[in-house]
C-alpha atoms as a PDB file:
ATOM      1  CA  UNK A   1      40.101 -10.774 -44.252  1.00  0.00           C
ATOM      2  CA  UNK A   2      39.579  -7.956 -46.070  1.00  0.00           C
ATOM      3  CA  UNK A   3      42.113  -7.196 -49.034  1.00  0.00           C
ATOM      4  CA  UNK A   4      44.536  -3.953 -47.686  1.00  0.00           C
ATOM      5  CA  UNK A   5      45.091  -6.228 -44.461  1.00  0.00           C
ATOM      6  CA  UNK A   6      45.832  -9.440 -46.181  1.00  0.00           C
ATOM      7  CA  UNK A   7      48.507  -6.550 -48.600  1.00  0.00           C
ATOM      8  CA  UNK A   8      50.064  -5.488 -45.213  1.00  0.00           C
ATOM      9  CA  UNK A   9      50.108  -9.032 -43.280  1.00  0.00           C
ATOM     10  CA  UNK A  10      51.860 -10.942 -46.237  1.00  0.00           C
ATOM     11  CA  UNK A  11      53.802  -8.266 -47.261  1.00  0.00           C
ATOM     12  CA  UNK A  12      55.516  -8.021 -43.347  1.00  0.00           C
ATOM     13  CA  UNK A  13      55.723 -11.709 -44.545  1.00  0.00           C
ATOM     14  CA  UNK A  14      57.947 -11.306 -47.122  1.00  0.00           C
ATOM     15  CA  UNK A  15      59.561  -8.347 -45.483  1.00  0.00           C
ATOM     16  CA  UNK A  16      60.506 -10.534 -42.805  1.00  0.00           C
ATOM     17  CA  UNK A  17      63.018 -12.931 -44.568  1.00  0.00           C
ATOM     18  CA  UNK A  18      66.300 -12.786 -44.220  1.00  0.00           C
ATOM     19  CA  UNK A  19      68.637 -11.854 -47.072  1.00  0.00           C
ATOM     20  CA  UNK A  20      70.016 -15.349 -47.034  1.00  0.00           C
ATOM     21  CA  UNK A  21      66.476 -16.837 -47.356  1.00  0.00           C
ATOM     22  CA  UNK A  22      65.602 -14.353 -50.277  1.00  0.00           C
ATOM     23  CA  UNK A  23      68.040 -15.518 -52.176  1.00  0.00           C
ATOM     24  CA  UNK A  24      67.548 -19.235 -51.794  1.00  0.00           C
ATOM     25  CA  UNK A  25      64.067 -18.761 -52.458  1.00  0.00           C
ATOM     26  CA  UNK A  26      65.316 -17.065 -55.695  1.00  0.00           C
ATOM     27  CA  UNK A  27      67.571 -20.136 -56.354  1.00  0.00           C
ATOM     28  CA  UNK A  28      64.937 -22.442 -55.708  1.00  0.00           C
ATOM     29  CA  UNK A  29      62.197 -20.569 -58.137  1.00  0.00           C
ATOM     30  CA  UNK A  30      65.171 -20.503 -61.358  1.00  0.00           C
ATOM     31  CA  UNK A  31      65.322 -24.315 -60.566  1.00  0.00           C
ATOM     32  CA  UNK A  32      61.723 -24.872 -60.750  1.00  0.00           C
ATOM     33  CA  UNK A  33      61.336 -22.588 -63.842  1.00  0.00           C
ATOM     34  CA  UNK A  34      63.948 -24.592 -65.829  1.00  0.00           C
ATOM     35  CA  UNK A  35      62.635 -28.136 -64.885  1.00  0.00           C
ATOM     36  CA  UNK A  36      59.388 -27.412 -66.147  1.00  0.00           C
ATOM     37  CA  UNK A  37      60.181 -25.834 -69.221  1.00  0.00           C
ATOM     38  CA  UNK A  38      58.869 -22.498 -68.962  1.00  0.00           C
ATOM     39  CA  UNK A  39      61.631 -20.704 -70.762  1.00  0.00           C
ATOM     40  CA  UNK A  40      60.538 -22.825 -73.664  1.00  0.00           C
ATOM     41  CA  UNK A  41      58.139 -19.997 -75.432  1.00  0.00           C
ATOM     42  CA  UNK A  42      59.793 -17.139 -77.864  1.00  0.00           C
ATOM     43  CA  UNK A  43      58.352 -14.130 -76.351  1.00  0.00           C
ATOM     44  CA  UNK A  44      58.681 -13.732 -72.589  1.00  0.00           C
ATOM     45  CA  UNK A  45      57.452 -10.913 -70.568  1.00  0.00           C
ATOM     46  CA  UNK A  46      59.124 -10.153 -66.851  1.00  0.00           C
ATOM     47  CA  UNK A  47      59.174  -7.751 -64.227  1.00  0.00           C
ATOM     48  CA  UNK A  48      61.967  -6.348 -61.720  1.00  0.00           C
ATOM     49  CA  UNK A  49      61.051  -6.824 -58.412  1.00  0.00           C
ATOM     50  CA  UNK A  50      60.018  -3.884 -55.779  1.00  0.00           C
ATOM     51  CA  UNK A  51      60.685  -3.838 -52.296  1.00  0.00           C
ATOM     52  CA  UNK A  52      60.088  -7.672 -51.106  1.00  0.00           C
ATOM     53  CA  UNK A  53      58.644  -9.229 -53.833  1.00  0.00           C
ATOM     54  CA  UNK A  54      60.385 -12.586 -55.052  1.00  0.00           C
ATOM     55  CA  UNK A  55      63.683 -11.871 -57.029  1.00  0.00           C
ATOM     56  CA  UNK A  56      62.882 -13.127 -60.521  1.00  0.00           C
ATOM     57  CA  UNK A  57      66.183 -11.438 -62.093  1.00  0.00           C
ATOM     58  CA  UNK A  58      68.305 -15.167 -62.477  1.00  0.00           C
ATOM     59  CA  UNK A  59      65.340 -16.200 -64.583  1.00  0.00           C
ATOM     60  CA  UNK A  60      64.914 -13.507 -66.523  1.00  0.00           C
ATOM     61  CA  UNK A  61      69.254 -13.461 -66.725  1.00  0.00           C
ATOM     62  CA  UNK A  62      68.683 -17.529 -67.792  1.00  0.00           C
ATOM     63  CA  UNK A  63      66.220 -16.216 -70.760  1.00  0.00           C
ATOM     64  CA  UNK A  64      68.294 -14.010 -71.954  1.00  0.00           C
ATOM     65  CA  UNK A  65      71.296 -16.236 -71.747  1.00  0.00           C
ATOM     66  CA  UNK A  66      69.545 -18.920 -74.016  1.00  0.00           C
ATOM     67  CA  UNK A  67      68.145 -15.495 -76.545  1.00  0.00           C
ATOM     68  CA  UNK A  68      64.792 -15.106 -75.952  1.00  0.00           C
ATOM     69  CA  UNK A  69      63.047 -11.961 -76.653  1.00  0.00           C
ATOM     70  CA  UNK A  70      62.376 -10.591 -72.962  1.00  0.00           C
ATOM     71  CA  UNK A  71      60.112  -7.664 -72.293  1.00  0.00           C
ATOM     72  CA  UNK A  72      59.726  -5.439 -69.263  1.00  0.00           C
ATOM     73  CA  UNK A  73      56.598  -3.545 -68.195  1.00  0.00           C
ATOM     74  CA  UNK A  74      55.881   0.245 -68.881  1.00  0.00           C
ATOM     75  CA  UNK A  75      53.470   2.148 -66.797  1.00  0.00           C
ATOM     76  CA  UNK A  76      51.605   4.398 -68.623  1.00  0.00           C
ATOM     77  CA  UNK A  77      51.455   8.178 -67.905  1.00  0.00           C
ATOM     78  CA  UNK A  78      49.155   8.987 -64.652  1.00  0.00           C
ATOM     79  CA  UNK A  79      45.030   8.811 -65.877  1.00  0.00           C
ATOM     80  CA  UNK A  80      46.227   5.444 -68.001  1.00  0.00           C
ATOM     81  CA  UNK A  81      46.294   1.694 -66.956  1.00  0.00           C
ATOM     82  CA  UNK A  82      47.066  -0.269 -70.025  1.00  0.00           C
ATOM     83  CA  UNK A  83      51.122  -1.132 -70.471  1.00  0.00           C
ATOM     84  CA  UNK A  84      53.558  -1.277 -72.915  1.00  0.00           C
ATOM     85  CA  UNK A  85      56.065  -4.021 -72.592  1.00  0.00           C
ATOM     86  CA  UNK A  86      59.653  -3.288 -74.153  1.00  0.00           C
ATOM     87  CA  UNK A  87      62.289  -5.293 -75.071  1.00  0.00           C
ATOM     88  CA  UNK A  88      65.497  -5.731 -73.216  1.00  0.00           C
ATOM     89  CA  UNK A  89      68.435  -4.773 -75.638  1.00  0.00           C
ATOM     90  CA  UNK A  90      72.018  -3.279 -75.598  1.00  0.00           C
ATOM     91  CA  UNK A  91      72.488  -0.005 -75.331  1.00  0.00           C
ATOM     92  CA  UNK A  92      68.956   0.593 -73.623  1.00  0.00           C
ATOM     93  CA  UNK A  93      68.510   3.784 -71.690  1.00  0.00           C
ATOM     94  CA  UNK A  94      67.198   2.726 -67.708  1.00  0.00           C
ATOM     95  CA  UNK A  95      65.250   5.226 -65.686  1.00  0.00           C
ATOM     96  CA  UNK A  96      62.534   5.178 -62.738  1.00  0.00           C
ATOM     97  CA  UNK A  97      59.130   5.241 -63.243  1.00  0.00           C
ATOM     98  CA  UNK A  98      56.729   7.437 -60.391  1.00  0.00           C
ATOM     99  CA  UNK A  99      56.764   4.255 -58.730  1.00  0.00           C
ATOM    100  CA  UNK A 100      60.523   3.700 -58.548  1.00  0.00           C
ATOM    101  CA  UNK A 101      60.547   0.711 -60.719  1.00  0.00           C
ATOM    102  CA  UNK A 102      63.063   0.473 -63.046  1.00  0.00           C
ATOM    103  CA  UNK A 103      62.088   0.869 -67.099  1.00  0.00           C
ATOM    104  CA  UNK A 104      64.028   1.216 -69.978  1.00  0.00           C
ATOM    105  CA  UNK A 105      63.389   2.869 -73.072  1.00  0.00           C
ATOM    106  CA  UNK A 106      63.845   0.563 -76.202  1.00  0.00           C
ATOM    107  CA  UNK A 107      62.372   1.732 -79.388  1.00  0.00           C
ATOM    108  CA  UNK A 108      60.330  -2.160 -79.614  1.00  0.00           C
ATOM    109  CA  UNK A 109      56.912  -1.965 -77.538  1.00  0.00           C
ATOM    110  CA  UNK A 110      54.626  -4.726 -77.681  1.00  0.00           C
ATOM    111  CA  UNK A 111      50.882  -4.957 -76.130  1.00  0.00           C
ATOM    112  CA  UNK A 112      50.288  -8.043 -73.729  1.00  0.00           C
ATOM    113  CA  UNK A 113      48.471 -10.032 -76.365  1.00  0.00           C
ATOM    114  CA  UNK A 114      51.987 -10.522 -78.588  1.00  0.00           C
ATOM    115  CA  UNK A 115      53.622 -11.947 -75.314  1.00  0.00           C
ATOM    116  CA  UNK A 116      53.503 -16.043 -75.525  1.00  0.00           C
ATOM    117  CA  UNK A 117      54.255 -15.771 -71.906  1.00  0.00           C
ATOM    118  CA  UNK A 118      53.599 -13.673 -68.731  1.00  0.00           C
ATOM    119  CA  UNK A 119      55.391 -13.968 -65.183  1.00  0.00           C
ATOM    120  CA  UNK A 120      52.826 -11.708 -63.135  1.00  0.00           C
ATOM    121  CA  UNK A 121      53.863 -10.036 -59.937  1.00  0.00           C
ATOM    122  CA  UNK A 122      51.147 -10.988 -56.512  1.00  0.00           C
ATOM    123  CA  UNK A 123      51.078 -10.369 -53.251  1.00  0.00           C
ATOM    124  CA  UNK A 124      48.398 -13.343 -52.419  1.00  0.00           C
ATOM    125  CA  UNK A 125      47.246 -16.164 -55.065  1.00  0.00           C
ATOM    126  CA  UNK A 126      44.507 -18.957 -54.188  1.00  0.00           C
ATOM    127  CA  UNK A 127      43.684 -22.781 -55.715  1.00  0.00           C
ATOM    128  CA  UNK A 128      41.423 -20.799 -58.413  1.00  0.00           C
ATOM    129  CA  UNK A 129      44.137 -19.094 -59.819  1.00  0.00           C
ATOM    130  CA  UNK A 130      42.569 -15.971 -58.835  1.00  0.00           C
ATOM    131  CA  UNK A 131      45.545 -12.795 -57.787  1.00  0.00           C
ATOM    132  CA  UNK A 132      45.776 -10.397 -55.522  1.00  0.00           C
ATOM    133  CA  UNK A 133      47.939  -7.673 -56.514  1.00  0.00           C
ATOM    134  CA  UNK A 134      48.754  -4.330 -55.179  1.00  0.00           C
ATOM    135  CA  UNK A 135      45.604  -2.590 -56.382  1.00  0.00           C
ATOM    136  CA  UNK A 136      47.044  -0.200 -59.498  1.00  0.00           C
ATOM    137  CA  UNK A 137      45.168  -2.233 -61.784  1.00  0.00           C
ATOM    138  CA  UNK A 138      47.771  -2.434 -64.966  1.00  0.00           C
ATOM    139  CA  UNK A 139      47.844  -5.939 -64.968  1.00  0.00           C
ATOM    140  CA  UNK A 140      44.304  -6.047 -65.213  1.00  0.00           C
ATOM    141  CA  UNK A 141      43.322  -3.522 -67.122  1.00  0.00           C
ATOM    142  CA  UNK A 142      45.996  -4.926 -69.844  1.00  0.00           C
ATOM    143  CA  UNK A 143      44.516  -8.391 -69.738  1.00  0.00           C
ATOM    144  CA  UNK A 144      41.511  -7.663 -69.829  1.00  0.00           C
ATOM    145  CA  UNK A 145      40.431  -8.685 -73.207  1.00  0.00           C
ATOM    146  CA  UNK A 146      41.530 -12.186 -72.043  1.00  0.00           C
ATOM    147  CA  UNK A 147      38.311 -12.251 -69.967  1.00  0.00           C
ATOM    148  CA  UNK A 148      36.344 -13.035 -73.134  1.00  0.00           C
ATOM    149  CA  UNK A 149      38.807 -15.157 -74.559  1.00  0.00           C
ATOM    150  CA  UNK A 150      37.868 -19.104 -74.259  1.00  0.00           C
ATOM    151  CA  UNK A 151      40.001 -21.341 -76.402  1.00  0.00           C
ATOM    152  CA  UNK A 152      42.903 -19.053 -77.902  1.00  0.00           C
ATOM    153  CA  UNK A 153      44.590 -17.387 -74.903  1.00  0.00           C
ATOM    154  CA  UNK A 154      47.827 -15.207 -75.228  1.00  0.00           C
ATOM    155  CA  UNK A 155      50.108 -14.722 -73.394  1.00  0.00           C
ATOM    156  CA  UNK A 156      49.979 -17.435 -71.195  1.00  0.00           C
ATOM    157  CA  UNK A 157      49.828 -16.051 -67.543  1.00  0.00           C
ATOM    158  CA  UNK A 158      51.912 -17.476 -64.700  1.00  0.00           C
ATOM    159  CA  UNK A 159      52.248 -15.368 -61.128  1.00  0.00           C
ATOM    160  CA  UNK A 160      55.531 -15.784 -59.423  1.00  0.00           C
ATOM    161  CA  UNK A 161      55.466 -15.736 -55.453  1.00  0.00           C
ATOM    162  CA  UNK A 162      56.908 -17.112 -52.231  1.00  0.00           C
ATOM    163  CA  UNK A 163      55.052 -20.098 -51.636  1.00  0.00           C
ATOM    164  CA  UNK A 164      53.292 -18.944 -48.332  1.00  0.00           C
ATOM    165  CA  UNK A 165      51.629 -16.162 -50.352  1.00  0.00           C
ATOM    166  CA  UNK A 166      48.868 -19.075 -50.517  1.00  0.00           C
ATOM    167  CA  UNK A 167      45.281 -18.546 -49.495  1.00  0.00           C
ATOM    168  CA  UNK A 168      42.343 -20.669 -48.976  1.00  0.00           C
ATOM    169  CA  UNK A 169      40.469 -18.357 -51.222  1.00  0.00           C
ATOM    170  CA  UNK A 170      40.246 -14.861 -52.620  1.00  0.00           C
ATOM    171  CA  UNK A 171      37.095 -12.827 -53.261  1.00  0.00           C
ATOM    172  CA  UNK A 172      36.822 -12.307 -57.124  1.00  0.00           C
ATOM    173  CA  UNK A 173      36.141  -8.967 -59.295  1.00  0.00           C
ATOM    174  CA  UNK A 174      34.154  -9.072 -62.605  1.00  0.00           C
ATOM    175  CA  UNK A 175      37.562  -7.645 -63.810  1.00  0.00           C
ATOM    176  CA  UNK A 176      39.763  -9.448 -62.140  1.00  0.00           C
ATOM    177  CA  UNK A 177      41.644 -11.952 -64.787  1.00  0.00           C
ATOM    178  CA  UNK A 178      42.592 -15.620 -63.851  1.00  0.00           C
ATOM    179  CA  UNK A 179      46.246 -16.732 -63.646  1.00  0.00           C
ATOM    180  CA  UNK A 180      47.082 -20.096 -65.726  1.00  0.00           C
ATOM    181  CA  UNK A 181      49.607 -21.064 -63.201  1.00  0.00           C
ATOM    182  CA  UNK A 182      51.358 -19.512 -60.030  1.00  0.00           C
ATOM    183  CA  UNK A 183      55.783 -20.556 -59.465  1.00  0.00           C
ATOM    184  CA  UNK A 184      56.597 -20.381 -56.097  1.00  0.00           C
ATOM    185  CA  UNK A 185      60.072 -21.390 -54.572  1.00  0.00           C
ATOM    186  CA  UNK A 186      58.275 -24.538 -54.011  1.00  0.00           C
ATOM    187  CA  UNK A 187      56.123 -25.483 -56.463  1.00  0.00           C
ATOM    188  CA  UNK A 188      54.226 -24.874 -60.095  1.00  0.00           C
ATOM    189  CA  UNK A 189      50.631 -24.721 -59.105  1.00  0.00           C
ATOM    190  CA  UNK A 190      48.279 -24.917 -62.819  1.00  0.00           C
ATOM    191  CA  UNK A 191      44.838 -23.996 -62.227  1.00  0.00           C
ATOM    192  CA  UNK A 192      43.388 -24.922 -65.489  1.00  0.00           C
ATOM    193  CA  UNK A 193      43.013 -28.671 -64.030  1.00  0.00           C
ATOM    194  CA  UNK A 194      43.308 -27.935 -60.691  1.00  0.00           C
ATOM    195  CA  UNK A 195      46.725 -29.832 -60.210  1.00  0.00           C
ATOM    196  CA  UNK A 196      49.728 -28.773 -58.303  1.00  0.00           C
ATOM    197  CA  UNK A 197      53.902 -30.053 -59.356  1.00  0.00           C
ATOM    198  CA  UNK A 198      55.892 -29.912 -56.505  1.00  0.00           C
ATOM    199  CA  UNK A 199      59.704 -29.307 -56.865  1.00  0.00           C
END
């Protein structure tokens, strides 16, 4: 299947739960999250959902809650793919990007590499760790000095989905960069050693 109808089958997918079933999934991802730890690092960065995508908002609420530094994406201005990541602060000024995401505009910016940790938006993930996303290439063009990285790797990169955005196998780019790990509302899948922790 090629990749824009695997975008448009899973996203009808997600499209097609109900707002009760959203919201447990939500539940059950916060629950999963917090049993294994991952609000454990210092630096955390997060995205707002769009459209369908899993709600990660009561995590990122959780991280906040117990003060970590939290830091959402900024898309660059249009001919640019690398992000900023800001942190999440009173008294910060919200306004949509030209993709009607949500940004604010706090004065501290970091570059990917200061995050300790990453939760990724997907729309389709595999055993390999490898990502589909939805084809702007930020993600990838801000990791992508990770590609060459073997031993020291930060931030450490974990995708956050609905577990049925699951595929046998996705094809790979030369610039496509590996997840660590992929949360679903049902499980924390690491790829490193191939193992997967159910719930």
């Amino acid at each position: 299947m090629d990749k824009t109808t695997l975008r448009r089958e899973i996203r009808a997918q997600r499209r097609a739960l109900t707002v009760h079933e959203a919201h447990a999934a939500a539940r059950r991802l916060l629950r999963l999250a917090l049993r294994h730890r991952l609000l454990r690092y210092r630096r955390i960065g997060f995205y707002l959902p769009l459209g369908e995508e899993i709600d990660l908002t009561p995590l990122l609420n959780a991280a906040l809650w117990l003060n970590k530094a939290c830091y959402l994406p900024v898309i660059p201005k249009r001919g640019a793919r690398r992000m900023w990541f800001s942190r999440i602060g009173g008294g910060d000024v919200w306004y949509q990007n030209r993709f009607g995401i949500f940004e604010h505009g706090s004065s501290e910016r970091v570059r990917a590499r200061q995050l300790d940790l990453l939760f990724v938006p997907l729309v389709a993930f595999d055993a390999q760790g490898n990502r589909l996303g939805m084809g702007g290439g930020f993600y990838d063009t801000s990791l992508a000095y990770l590609r060459t990285r073997r031993i020291f790797r930060k931030p450490k990169l974990i995708g956050v989905a609905y577990d049925f955005q699951r595929v046998e196998s996705l094809p790979r780019e030369v610039w496509d960069v590996p997840l660590d790990a992929v949360l679903t509302d049902r499980a924390l899948y690491r790829f490193r050693k191939q193992t997967c922790v159910t719930g």
